[in-house]
N, C-alpha and C. Protein backbone atom coordinates (compact mmCIF):
# COMPACT_ATOMS: atom_id res chain seq x y z
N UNK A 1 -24.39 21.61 36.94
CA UNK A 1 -23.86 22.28 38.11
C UNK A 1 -22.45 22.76 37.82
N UNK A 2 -21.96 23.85 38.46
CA UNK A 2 -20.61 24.74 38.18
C UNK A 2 -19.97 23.61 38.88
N UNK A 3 -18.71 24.10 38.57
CA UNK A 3 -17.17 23.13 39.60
C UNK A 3 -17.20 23.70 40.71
N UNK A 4 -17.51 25.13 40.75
CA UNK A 4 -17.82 25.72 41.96
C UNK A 4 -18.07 24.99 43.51
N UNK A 5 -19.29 24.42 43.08
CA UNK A 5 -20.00 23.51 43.76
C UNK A 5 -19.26 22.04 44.10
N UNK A 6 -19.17 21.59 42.80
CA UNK A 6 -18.07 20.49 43.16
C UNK A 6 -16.85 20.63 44.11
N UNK A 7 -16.32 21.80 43.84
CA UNK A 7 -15.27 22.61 44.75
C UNK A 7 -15.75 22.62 46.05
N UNK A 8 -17.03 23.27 46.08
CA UNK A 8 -17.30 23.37 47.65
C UNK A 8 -17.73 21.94 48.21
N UNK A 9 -18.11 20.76 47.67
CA UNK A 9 -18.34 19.71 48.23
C UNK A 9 -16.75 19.03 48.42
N UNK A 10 -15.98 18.89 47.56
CA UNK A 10 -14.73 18.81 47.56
C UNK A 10 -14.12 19.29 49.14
N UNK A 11 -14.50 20.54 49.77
CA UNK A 11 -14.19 21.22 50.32
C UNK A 11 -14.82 20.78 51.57
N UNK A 12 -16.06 20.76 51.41
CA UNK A 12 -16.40 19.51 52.63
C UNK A 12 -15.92 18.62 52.91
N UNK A 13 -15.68 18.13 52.12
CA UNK A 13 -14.88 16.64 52.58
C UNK A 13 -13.86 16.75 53.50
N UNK A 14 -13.08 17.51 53.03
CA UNK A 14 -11.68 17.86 53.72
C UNK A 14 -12.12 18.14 55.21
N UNK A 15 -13.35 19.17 55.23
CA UNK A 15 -13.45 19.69 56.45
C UNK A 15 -14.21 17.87 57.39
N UNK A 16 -15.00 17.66 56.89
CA UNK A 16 -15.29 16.44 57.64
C UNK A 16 -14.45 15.48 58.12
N UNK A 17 -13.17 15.47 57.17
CA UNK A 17 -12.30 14.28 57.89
C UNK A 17 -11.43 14.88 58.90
N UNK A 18 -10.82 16.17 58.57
CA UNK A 18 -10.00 17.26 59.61
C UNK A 18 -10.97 17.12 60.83
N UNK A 19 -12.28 17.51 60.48
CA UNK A 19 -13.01 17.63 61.83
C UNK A 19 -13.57 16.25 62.95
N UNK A 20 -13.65 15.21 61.89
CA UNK A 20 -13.73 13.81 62.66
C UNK A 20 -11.81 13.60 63.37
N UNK A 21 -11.31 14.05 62.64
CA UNK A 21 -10.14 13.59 63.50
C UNK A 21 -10.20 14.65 64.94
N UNK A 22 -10.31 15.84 64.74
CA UNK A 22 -10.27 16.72 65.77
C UNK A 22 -11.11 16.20 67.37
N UNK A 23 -12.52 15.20 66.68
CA UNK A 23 -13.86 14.87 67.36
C UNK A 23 -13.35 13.85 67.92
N UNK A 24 -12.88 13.03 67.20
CA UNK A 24 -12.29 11.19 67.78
C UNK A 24 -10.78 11.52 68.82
N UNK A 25 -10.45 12.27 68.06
CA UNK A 25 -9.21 13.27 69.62
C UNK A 25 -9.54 13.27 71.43
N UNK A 26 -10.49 14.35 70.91
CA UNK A 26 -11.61 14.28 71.79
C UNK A 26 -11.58 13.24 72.85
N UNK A 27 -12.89 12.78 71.94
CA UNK A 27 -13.26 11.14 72.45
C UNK A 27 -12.32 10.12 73.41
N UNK A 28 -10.94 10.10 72.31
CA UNK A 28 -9.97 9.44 72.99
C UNK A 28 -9.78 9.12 74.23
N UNK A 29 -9.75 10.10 75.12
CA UNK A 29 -9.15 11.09 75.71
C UNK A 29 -10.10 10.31 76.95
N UNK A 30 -11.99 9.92 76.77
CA UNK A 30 -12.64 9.55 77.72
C UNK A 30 -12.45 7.89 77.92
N UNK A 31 -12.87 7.47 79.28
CA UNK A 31 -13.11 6.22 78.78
C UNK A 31 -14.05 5.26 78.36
N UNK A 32 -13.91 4.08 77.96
CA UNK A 32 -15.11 3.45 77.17
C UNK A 32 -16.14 3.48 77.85
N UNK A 33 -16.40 3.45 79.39
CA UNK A 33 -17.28 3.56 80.16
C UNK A 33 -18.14 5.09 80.36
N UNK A 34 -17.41 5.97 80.17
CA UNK A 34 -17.85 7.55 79.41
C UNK A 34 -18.17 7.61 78.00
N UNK A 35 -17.57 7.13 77.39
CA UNK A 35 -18.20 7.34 76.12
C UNK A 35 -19.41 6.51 75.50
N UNK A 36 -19.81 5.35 76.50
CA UNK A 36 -20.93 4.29 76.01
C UNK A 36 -21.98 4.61 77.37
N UNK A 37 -21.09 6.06 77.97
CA UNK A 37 -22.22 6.10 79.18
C UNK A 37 -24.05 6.45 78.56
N UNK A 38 -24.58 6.09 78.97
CA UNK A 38 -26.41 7.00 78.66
C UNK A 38 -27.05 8.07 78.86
N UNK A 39 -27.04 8.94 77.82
CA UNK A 39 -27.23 10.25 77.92
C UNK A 39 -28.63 11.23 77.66
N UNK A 40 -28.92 11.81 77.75
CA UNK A 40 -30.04 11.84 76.90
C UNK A 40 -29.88 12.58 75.42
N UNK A 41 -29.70 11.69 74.55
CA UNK A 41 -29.73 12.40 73.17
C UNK A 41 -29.93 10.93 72.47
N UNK A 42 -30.29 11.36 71.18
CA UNK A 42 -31.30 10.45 70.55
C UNK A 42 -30.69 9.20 69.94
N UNK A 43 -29.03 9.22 69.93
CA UNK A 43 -28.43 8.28 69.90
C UNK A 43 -27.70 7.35 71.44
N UNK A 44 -28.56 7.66 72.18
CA UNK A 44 -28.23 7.56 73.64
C UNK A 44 -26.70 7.59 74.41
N UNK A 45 -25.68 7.60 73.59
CA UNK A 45 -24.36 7.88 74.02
C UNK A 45 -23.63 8.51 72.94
N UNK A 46 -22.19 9.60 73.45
CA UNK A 46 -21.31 9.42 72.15
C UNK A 46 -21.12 9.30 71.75
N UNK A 47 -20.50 7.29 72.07
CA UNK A 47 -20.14 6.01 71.04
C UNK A 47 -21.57 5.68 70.15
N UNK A 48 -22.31 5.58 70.29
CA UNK A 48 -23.73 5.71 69.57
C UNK A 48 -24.13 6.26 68.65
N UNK A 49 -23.66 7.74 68.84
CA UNK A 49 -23.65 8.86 68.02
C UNK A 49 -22.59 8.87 66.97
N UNK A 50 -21.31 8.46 67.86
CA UNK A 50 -20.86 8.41 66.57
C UNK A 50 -21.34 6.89 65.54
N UNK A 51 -21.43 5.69 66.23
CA UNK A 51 -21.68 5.09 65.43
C UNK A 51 -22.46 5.80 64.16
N UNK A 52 -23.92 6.20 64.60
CA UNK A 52 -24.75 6.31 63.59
C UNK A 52 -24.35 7.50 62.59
N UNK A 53 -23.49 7.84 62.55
CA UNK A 53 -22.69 8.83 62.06
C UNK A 53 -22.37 8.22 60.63
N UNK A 54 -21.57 7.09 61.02
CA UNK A 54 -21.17 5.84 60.39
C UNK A 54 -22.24 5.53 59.68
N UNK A 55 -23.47 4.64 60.19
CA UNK A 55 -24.77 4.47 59.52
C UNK A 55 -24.93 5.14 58.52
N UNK A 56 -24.73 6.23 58.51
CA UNK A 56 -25.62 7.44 57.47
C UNK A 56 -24.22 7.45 56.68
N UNK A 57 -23.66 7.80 56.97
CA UNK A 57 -22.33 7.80 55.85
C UNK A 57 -22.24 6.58 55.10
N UNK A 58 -22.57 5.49 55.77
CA UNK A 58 -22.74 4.12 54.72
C UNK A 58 -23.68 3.97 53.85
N UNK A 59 -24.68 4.18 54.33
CA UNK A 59 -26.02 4.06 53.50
C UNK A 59 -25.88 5.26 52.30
N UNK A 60 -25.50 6.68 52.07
CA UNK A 60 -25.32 7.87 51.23
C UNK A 60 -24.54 7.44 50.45
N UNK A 61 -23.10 6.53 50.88
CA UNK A 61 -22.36 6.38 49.89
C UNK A 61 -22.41 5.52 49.36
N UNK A 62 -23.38 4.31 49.42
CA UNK A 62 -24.10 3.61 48.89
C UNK A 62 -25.15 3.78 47.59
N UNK A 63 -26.10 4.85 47.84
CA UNK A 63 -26.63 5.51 47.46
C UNK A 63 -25.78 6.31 45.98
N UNK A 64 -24.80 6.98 46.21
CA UNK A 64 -23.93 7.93 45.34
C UNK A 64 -23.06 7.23 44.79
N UNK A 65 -22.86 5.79 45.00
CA UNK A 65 -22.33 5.17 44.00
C UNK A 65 -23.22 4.38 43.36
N UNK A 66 -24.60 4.53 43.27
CA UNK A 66 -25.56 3.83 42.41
C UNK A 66 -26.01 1.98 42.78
N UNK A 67 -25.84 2.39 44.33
CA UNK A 67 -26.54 1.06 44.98
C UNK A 67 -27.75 1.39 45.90
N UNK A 68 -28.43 0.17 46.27
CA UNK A 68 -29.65 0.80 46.70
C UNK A 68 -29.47 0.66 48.49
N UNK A 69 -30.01 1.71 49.10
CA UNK A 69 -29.72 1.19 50.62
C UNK A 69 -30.74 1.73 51.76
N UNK A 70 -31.85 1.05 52.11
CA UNK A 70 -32.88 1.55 52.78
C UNK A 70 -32.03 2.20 54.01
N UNK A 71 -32.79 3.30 54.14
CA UNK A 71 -32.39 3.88 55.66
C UNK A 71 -33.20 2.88 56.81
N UNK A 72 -32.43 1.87 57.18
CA UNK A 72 -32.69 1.26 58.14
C UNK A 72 -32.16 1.13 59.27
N UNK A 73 -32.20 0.45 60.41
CA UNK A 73 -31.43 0.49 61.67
C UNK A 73 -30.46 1.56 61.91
N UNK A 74 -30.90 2.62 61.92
CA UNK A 74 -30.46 3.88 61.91
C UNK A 74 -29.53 4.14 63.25
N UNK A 75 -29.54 3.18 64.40
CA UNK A 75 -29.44 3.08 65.43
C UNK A 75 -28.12 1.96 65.77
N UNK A 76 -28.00 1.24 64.72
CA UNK A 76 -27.04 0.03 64.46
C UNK A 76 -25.70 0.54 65.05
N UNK A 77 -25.61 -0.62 65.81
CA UNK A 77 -23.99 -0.57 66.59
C UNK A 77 -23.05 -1.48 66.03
N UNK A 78 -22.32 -0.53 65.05
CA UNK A 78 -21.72 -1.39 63.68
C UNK A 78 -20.03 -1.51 64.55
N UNK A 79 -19.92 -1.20 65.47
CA UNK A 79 -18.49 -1.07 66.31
C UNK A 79 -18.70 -0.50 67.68
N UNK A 80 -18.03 -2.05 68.63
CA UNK A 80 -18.57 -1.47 69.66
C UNK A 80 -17.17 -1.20 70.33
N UNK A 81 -15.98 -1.64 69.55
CA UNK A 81 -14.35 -0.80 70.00
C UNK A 81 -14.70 0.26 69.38
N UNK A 82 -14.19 1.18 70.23
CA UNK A 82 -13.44 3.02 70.21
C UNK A 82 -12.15 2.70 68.69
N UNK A 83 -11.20 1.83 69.01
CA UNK A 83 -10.65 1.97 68.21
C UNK A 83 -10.88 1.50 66.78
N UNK A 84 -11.84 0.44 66.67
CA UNK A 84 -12.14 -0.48 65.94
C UNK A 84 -13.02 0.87 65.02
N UNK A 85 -13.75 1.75 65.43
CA UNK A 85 -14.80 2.81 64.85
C UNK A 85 -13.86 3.94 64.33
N UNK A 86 -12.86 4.25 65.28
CA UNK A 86 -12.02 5.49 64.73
C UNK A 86 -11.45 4.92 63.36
N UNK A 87 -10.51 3.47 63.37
CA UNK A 87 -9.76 3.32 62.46
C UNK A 87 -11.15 3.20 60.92
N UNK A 88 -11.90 2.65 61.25
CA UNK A 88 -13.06 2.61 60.54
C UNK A 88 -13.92 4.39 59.79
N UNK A 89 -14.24 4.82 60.40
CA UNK A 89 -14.45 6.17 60.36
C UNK A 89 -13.00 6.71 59.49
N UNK A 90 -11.94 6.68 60.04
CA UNK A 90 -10.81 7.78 58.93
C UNK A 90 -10.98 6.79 57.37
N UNK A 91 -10.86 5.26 57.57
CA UNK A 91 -11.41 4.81 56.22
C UNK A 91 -12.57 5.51 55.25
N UNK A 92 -13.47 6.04 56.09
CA UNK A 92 -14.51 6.04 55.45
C UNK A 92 -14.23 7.67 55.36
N UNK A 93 -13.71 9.00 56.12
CA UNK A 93 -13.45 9.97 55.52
C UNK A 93 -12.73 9.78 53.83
N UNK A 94 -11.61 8.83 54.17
CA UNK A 94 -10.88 8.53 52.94
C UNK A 94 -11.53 8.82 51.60
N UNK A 95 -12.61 7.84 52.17
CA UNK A 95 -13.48 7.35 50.82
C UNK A 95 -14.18 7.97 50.80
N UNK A 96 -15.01 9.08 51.29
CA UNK A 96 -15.57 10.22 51.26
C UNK A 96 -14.50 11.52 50.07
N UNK A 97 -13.50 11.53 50.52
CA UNK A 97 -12.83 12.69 49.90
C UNK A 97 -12.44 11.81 48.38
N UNK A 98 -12.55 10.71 48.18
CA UNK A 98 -12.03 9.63 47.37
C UNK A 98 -13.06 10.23 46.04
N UNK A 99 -14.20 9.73 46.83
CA UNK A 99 -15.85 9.95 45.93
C UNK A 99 -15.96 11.33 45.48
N UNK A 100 -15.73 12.43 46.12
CA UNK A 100 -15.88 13.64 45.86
C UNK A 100 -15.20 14.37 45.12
N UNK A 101 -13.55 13.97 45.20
CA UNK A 101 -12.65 14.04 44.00
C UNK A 101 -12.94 13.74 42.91
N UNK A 102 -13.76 12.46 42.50
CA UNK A 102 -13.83 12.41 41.23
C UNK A 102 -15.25 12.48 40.64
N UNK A 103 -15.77 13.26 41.55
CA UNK A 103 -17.23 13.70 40.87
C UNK A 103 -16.99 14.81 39.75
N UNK A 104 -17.85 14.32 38.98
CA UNK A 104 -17.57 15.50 37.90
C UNK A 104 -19.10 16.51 37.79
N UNK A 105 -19.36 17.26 36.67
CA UNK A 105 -20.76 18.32 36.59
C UNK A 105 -21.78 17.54 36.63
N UNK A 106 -21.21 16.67 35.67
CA UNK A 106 -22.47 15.43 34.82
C UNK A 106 -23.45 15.01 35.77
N UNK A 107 -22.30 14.35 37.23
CA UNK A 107 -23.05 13.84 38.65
C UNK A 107 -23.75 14.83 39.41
N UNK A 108 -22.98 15.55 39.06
CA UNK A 108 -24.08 17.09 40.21
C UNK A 108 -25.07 17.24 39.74
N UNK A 109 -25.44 16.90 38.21
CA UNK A 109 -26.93 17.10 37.53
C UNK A 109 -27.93 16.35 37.91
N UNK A 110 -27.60 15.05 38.18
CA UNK A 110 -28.49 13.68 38.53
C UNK A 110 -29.08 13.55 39.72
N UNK A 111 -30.11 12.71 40.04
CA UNK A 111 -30.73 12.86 40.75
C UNK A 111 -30.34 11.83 41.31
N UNK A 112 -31.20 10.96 42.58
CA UNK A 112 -30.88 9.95 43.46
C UNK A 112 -32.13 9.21 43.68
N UNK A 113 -32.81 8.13 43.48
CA UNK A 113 -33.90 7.40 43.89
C UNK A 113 -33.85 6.38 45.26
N UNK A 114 -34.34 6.75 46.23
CA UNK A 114 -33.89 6.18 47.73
C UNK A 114 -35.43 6.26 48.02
N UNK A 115 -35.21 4.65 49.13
CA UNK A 115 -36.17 4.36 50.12
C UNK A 115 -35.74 5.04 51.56
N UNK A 116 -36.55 5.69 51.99
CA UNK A 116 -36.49 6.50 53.45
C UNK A 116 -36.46 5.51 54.31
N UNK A 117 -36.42 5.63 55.72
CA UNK A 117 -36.34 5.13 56.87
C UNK A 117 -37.99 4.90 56.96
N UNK A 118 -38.98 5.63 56.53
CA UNK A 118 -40.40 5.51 56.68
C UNK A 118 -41.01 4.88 55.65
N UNK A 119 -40.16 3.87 54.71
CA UNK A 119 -40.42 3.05 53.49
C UNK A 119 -41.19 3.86 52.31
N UNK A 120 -41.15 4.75 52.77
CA UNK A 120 -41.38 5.83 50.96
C UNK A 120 -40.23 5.97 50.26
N UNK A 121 -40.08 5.92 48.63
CA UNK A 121 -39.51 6.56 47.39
C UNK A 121 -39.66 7.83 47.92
N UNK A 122 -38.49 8.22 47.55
CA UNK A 122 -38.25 9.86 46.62
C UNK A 122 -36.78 9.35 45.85
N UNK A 123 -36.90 10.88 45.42
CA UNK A 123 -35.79 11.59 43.55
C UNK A 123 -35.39 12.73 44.10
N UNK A 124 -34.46 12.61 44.51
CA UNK A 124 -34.00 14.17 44.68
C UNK A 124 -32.53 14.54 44.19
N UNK A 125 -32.52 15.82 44.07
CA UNK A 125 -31.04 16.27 43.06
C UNK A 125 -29.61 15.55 43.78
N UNK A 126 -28.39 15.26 43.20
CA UNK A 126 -27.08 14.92 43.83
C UNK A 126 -26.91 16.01 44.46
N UNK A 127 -27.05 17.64 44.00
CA UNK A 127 -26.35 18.61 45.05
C UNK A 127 -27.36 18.57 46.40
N UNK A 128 -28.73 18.45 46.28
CA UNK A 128 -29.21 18.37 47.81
C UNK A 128 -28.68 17.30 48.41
N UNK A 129 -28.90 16.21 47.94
CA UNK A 129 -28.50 15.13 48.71
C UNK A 129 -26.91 15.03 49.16
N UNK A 130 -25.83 15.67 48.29
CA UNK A 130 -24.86 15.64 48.83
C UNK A 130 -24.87 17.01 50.27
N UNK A 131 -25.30 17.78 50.14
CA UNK A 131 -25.54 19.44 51.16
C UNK A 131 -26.28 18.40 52.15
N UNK A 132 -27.32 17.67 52.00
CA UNK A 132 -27.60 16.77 53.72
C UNK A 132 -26.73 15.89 54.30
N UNK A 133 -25.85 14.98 53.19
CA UNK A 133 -24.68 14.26 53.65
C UNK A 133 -23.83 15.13 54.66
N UNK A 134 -23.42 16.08 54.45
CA UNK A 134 -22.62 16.94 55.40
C UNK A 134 -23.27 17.63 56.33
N UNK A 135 -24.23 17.50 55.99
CA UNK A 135 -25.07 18.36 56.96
C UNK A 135 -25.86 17.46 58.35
N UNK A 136 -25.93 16.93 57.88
CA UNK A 136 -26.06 15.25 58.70
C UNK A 136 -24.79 15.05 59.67
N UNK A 137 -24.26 14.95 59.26
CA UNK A 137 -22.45 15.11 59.98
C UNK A 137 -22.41 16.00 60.79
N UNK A 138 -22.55 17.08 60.35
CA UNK A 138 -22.50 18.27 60.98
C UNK A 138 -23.45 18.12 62.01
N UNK A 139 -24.05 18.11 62.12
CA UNK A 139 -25.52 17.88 63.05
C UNK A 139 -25.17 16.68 64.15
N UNK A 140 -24.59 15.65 63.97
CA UNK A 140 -24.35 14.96 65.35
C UNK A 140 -23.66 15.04 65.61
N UNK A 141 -21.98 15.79 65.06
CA UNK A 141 -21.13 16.00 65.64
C UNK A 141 -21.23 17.15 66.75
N UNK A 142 -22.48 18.15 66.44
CA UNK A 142 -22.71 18.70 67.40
C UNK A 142 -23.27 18.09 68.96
N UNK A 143 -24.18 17.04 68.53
CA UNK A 143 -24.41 16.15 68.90
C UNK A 143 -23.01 15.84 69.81
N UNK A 144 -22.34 14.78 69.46
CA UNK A 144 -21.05 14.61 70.14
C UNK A 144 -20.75 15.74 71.08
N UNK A 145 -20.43 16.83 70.39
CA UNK A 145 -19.85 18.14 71.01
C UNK A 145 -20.42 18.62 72.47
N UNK A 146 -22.07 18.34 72.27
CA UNK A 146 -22.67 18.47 73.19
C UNK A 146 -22.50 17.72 74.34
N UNK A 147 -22.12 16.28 73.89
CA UNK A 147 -22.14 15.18 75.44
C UNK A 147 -20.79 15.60 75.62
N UNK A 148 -20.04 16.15 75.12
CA UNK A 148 -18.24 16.17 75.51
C UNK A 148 -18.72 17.33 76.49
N UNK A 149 -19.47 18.16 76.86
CA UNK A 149 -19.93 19.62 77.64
C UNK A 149 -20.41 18.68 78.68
N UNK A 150 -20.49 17.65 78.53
CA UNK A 150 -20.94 16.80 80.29
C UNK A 150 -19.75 16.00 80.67
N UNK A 151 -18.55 15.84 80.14
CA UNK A 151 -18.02 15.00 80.53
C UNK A 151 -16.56 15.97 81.05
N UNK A 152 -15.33 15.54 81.34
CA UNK A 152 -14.27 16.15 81.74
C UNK A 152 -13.31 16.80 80.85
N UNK A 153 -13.88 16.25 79.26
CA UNK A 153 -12.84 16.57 78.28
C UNK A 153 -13.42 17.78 77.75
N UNK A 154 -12.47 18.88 77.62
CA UNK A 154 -13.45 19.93 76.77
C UNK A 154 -13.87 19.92 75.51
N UNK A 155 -14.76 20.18 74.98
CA UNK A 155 -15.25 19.73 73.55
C UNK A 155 -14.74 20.57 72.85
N UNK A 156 -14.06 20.06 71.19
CA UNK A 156 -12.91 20.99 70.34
C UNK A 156 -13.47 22.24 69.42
N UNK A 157 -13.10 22.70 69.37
CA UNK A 157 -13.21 23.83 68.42
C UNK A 157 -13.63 23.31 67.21
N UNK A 158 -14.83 23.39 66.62
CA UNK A 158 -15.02 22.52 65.34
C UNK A 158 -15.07 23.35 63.99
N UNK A 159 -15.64 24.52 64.37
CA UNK A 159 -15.44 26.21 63.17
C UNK A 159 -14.88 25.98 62.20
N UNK A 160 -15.69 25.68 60.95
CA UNK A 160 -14.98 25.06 59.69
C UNK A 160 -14.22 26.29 59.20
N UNK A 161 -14.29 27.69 59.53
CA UNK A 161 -13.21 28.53 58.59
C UNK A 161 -11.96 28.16 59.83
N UNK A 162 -11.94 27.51 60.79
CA UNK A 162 -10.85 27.53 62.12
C UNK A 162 -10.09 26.19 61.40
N UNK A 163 -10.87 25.22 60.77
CA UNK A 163 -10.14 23.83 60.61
C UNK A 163 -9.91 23.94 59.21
N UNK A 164 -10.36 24.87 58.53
CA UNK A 164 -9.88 24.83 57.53
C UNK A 164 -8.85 25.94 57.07
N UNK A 165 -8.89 26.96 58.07
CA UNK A 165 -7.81 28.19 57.94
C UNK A 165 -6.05 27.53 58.01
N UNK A 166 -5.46 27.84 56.86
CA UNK A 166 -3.98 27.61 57.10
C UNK A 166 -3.41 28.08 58.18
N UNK A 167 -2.16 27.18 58.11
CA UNK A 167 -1.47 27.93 59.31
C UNK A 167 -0.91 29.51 59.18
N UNK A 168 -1.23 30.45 59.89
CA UNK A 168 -0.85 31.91 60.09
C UNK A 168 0.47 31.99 59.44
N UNK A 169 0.67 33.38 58.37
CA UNK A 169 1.60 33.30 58.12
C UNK A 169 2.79 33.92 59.07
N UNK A 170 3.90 34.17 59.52
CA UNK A 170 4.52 34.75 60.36
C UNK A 170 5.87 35.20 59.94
């Protein structure tokens, strides 16, 4: 695989932790009784959502550092403080941009051997599996975005060329 690619996963990263901070902003803002309220979406609240956010980011980077980690309890309420998950979550952007920094071509070539959530094997390439890692993210933060459209806080601007555009020159 080109650096290209590495570049653009590189480049994700950045945008995922910019954009979890922008999301947990947000959040802040409601209270614990809004954000653990019951909604209908498939993580049944915010706080939920984001947990499992968490979930999947644990289990991948598990995975991409060459440990094994069934997709299980997909649903797991690994933090049930707001703050206890945010400070947790920017850790784990950390170590997200940590991992991705020092990926080199070699890793983009390799594949990944994982048990699913439905107890089947598969092998699939590091660049797919890293393109669902973010994409996964991406996907319940919309998620999030969506329950913030029921609640009082307006939901943020998340437009990765918006969070990732420098500041204007002037």
């Amino acid at each position: 695989m080109s650096d290209n690619l590495t570049e653009h996963f590189q480049s994700l990263a950045r945008y995922n932790r910019l954009a979890n901070g922008i999301l947990y902003d947000a959040c802040a803002r409601l209270s614990d009784d809004v954000r653990k309220q019951v909604r209908p979406a498939f993580f049944k609240s915010i706080h939920g959502t984001l947990n499992h956010i968490m979930v999947g980011d644990r289990i991948w980077l598990t995975r991409f550092a060459g440990g094994e980690a069934p997709s299980t309890n997909l649903d797991a309420m690994l933090y049930e403080n707001f703050a206890a998950l945010r400070q947790a979550r920017e850790a784990e952007d950390v170590r997200i941009e940590a991992l991705l920094g020092g990926l080199g071509a070699e890793f983009m070539g390799n594949t990944i051997r994982y048990l699913n959530n439905e107890g089947n094997w598969h092998e699939d390439p590091v660049s797919l599996l890293l393109a669902h890692f973010f994409n996964h993210q991406t996907h319940h933060r919309g998620q999030v975005h969506d329950m913030l459209c029921q609640t009082e806080v307006a939901p943020p601007v998340l437009d990765m060329h918006r969070v990732l555009r420098p500041e204007p020159v002037r």
